[in-house]
PDB file of N, CA and C in Angstrom:
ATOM      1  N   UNK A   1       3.210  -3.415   2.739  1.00  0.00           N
ATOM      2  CA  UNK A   1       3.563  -4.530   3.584  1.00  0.00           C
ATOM      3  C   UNK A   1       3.326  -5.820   2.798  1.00  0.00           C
ATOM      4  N   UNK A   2       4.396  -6.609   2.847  1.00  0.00           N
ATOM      5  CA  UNK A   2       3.915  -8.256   1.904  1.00  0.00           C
ATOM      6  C   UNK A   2       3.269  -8.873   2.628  1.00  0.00           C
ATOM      7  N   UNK A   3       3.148  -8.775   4.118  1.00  0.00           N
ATOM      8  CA  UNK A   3       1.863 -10.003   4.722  1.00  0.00           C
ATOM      9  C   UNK A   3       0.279 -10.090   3.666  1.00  0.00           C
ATOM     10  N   UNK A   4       0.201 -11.186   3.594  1.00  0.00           N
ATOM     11  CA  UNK A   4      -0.872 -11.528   3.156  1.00  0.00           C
ATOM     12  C   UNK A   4      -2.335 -11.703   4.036  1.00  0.00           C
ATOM     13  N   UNK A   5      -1.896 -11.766   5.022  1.00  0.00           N
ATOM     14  CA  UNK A   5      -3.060 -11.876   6.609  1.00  0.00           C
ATOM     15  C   UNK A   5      -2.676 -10.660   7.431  1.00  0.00           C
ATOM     16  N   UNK A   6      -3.553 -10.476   7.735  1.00  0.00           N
ATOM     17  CA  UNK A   6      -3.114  -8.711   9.170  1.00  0.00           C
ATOM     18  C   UNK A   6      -2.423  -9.606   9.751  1.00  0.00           C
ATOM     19  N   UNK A   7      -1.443  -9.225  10.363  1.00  0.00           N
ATOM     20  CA  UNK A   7      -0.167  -9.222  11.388  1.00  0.00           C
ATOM     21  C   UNK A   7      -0.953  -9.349  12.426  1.00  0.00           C
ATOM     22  N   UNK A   8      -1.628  -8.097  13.018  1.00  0.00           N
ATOM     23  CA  UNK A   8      -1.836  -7.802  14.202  1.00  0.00           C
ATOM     24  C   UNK A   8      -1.674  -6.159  14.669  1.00  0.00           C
ATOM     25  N   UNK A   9      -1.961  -5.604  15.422  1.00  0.00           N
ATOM     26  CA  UNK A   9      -1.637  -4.189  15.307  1.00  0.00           C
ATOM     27  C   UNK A   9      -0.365  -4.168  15.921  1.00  0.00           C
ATOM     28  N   UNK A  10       0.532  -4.560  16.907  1.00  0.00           N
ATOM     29  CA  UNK A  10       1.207  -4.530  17.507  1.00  0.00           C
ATOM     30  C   UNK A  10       2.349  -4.639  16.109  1.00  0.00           C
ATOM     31  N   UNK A  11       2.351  -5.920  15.541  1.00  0.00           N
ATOM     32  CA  UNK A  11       3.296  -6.417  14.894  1.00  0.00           C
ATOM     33  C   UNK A  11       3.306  -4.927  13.454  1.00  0.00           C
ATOM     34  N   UNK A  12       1.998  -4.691  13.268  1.00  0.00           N
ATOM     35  CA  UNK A  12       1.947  -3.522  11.788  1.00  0.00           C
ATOM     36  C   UNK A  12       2.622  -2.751  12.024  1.00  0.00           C
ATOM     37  N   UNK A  13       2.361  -2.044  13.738  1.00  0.00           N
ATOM     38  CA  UNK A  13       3.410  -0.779  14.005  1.00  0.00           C
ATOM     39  C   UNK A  13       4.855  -0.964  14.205  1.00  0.00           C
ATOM     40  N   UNK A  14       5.185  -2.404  14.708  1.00  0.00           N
ATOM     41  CA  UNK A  14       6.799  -2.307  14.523  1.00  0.00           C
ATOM     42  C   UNK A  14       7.107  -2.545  13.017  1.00  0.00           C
ATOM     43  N   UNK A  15       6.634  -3.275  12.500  1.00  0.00           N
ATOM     44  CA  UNK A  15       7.079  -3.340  10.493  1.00  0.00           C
ATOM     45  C   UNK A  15       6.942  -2.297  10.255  1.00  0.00           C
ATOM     46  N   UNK A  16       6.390  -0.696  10.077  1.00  0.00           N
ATOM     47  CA  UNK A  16       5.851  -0.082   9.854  1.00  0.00           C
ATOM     48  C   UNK A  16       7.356   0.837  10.676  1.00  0.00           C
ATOM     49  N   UNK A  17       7.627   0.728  11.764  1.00  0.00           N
ATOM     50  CA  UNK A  17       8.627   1.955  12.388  1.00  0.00           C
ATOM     51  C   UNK A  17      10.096   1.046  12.046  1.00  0.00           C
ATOM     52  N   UNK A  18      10.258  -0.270  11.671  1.00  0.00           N
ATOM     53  CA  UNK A  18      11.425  -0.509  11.163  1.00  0.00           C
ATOM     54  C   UNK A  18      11.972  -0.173   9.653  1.00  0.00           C
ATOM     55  N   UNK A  19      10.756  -0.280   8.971  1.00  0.00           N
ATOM     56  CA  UNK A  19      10.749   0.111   7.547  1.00  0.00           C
ATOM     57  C   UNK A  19      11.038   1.693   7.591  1.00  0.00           C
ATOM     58  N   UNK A  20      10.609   2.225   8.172  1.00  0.00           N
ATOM     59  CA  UNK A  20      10.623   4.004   8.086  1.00  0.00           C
ATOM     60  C   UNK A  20      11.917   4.110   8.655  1.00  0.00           C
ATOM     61  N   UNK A  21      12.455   3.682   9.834  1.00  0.00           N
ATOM     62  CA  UNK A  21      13.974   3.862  10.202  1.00  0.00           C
ATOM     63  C   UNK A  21      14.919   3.683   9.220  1.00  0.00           C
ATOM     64  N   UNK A  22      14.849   2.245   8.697  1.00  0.00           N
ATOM     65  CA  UNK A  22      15.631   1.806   7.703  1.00  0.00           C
ATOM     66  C   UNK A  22      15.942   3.047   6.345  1.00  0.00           C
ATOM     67  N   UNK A  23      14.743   3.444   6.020  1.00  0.00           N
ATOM     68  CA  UNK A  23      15.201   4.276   4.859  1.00  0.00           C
ATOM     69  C   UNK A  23      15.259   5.091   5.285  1.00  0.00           C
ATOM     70  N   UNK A  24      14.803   6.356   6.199  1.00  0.00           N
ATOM     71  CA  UNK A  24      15.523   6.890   6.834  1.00  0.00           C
ATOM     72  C   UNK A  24      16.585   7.092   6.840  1.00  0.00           C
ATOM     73  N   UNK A  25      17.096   5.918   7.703  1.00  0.00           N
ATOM     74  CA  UNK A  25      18.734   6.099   7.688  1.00  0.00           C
ATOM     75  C   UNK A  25      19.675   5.990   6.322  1.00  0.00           C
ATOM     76  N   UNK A  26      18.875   5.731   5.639  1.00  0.00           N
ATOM     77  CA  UNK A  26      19.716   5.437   4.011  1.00  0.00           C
ATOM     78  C   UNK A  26      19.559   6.870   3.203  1.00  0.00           C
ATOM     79  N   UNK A  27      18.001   7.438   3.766  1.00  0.00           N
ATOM     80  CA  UNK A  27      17.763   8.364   2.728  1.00  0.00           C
ATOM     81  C   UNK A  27      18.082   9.927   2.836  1.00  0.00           C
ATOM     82  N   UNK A  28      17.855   9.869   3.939  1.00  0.00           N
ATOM     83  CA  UNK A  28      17.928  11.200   4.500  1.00  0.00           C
ATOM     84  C   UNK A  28      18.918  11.817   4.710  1.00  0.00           C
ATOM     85  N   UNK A  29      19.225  13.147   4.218  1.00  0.00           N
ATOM     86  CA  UNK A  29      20.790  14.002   4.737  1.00  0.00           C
ATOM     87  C   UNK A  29      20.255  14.616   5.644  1.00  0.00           C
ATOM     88  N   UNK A  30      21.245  14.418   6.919  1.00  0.00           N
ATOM     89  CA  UNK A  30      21.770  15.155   8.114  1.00  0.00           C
ATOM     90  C   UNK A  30      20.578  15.065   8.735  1.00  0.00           C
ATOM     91  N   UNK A  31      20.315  12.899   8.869  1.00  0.00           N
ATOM     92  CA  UNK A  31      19.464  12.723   9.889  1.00  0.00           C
ATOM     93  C   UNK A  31      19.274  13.641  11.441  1.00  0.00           C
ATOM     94  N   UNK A  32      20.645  13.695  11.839  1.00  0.00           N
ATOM     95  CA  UNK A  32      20.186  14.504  12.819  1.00  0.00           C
ATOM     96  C   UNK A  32      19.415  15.713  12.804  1.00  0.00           C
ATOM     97  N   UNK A  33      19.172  16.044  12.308  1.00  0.00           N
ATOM     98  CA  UNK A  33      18.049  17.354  12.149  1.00  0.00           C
ATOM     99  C   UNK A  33      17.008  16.953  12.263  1.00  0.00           C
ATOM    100  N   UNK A  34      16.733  15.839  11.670  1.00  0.00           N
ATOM    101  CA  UNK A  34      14.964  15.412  11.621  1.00  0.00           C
ATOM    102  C   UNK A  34      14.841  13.834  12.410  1.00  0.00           C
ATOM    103  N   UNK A  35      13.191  13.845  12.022  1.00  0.00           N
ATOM    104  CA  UNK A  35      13.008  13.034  12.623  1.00  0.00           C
ATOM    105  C   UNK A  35      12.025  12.376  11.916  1.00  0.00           C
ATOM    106  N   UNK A  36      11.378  11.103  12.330  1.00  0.00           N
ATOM    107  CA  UNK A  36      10.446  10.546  11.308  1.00  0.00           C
ATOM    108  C   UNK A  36       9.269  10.143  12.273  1.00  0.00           C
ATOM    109  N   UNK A  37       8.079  10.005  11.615  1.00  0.00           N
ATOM    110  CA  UNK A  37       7.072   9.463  11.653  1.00  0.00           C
ATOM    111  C   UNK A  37       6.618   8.415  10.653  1.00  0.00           C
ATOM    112  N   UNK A  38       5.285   7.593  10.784  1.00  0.00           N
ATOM    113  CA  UNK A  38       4.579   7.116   9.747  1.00  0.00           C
ATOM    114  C   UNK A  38       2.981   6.969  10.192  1.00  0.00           C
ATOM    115  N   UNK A  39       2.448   6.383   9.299  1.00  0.00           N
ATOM    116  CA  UNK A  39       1.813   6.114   8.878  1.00  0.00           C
ATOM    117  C   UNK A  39       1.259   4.423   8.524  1.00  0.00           C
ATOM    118  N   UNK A  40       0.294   3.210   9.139  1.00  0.00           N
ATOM    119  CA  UNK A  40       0.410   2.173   8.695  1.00  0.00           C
ATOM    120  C   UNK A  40      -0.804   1.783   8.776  1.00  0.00           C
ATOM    121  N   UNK A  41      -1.374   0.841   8.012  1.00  0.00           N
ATOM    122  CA  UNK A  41      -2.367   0.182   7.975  1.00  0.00           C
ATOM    123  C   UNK A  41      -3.147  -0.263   9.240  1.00  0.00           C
ATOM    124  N   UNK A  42      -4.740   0.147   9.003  1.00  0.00           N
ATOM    125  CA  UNK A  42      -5.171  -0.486  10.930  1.00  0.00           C
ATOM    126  C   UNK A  42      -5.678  -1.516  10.445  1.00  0.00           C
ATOM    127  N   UNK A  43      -6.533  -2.353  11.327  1.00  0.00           N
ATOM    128  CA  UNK A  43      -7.057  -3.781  10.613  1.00  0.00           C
ATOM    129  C   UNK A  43      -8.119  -3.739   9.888  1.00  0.00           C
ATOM    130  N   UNK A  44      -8.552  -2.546   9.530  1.00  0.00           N
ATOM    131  CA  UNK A  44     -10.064  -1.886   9.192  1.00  0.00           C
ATOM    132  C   UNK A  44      -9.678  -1.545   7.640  1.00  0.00           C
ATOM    133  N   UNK A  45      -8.474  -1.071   7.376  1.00  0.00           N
ATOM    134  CA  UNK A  45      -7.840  -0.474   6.448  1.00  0.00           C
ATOM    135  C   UNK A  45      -7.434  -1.744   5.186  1.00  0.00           C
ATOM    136  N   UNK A  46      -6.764  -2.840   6.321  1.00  0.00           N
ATOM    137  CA  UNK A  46      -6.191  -4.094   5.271  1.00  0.00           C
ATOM    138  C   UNK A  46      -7.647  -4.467   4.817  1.00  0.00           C
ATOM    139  N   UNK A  47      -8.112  -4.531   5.970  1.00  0.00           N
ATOM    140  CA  UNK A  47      -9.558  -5.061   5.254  1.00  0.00           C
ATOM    141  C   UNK A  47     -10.304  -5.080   3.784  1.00  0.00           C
ATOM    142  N   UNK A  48      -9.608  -3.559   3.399  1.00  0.00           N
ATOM    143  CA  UNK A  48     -10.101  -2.794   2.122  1.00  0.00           C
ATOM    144  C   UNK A  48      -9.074  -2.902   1.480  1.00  0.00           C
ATOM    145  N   UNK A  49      -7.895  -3.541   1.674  1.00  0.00           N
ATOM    146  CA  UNK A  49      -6.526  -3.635   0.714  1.00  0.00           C
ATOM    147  C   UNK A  49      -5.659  -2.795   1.025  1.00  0.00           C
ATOM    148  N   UNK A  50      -5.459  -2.232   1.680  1.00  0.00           N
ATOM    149  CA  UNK A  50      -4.202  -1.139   2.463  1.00  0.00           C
ATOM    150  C   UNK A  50      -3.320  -1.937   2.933  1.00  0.00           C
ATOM    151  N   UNK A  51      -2.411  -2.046   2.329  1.00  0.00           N
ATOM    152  CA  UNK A  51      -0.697  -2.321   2.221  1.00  0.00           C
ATOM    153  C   UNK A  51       0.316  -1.318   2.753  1.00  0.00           C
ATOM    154  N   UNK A  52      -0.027  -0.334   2.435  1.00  0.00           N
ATOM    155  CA  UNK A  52       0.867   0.876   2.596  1.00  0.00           C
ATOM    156  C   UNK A  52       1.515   1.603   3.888  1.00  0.00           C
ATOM    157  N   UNK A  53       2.784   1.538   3.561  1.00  0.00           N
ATOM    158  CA  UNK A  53       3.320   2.753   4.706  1.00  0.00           C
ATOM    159  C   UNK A  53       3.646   3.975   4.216  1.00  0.00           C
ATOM    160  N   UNK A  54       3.410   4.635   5.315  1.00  0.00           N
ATOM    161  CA  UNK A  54       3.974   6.659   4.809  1.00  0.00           C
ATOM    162  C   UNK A  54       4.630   7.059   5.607  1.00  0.00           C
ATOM    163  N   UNK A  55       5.982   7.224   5.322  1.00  0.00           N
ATOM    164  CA  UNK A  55       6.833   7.518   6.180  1.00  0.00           C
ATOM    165  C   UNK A  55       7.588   9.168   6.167  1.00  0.00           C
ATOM    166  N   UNK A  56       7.181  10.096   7.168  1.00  0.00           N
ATOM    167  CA  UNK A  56       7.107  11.503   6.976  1.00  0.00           C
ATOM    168  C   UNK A  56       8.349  11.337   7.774  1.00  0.00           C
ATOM    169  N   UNK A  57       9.447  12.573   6.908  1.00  0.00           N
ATOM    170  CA  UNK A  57      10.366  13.205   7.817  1.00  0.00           C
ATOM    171  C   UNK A  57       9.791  15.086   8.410  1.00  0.00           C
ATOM    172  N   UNK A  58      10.667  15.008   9.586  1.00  0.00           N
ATOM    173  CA  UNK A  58      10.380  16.346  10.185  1.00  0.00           C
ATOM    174  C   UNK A  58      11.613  16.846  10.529  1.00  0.00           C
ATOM    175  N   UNK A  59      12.137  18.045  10.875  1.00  0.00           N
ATOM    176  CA  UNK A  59      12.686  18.716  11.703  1.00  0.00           C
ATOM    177  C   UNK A  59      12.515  18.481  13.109  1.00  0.00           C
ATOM    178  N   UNK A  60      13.753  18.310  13.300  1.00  0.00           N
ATOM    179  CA  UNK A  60      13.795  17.338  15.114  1.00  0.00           C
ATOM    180  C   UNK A  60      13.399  18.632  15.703  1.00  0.00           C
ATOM    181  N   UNK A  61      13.993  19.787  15.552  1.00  0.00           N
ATOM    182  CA  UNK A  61      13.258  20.975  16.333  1.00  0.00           C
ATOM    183  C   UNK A  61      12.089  21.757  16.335  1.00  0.00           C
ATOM    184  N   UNK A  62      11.021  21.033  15.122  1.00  0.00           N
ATOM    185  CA  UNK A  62       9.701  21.849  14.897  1.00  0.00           C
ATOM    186  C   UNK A  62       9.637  22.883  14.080  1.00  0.00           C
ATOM    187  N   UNK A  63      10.640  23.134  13.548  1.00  0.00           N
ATOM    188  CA  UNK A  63      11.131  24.307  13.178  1.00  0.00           C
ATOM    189  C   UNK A  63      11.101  24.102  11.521  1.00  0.00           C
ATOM    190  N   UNK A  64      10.146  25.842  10.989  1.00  0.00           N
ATOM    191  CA  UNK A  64       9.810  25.191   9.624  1.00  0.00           C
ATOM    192  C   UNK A  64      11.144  25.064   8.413  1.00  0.00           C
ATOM    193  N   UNK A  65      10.877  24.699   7.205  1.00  0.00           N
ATOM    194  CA  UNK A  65      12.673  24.183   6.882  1.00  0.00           C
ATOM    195  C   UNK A  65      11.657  23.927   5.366  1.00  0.00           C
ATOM    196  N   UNK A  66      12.397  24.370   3.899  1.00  0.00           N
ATOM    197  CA  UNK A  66      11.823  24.375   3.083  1.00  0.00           C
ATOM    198  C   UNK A  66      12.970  23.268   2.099  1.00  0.00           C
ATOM    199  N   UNK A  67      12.849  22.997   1.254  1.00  0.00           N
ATOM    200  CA  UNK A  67      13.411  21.854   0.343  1.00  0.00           C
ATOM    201  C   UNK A  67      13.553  20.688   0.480  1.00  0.00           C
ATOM    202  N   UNK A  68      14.584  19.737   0.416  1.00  0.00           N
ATOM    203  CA  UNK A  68      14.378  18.040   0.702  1.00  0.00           C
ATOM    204  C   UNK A  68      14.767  17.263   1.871  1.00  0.00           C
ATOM    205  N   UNK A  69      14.355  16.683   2.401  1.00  0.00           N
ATOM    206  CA  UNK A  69      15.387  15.918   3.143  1.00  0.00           C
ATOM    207  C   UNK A  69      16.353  14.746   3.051  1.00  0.00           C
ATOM    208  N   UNK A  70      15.883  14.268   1.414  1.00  0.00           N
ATOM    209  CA  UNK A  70      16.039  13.345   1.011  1.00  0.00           C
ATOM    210  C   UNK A  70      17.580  13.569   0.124  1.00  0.00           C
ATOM    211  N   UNK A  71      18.677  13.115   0.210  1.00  0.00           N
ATOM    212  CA  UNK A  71      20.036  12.858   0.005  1.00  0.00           C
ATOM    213  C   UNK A  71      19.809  13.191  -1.658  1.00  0.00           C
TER     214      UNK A  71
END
């Protein structure tokens, strides 16, 4: 994340689920199958220098699935 000050938690989790959509939608073959999660900084975390998002794809059906999802 480039903020230089915590956001706020509210504001981390939407930067945090727009950023993961975004590539997502760029990265992923045959979004419809999956789905995403992440991962984002709490205010405890920036505290210590945590910048970072992790943005996990899944199988929209739970269902296990071996190789990439990534295009």
């Amino acid at each position: 994340m480039p903020q230089s000050k915590y956001p706020g938690d509210q504001e981390t989790q939407e930067w945090a689920e727009n950023a993961c959509m975004d590539e997502f939608k760029k990265n992923v073959k045959n979004p419809d199958d999956f789905t995403f999660s992440y991962y984002f900084p709490t205010r405890e975390s920036w505290s210590e220098g945590d910048r970072e998002v992790l943005c996990v794809a899944a199988k929209e059906n739970g269902s296990d699935w071996t190789g990439s999802a990534v295009k």
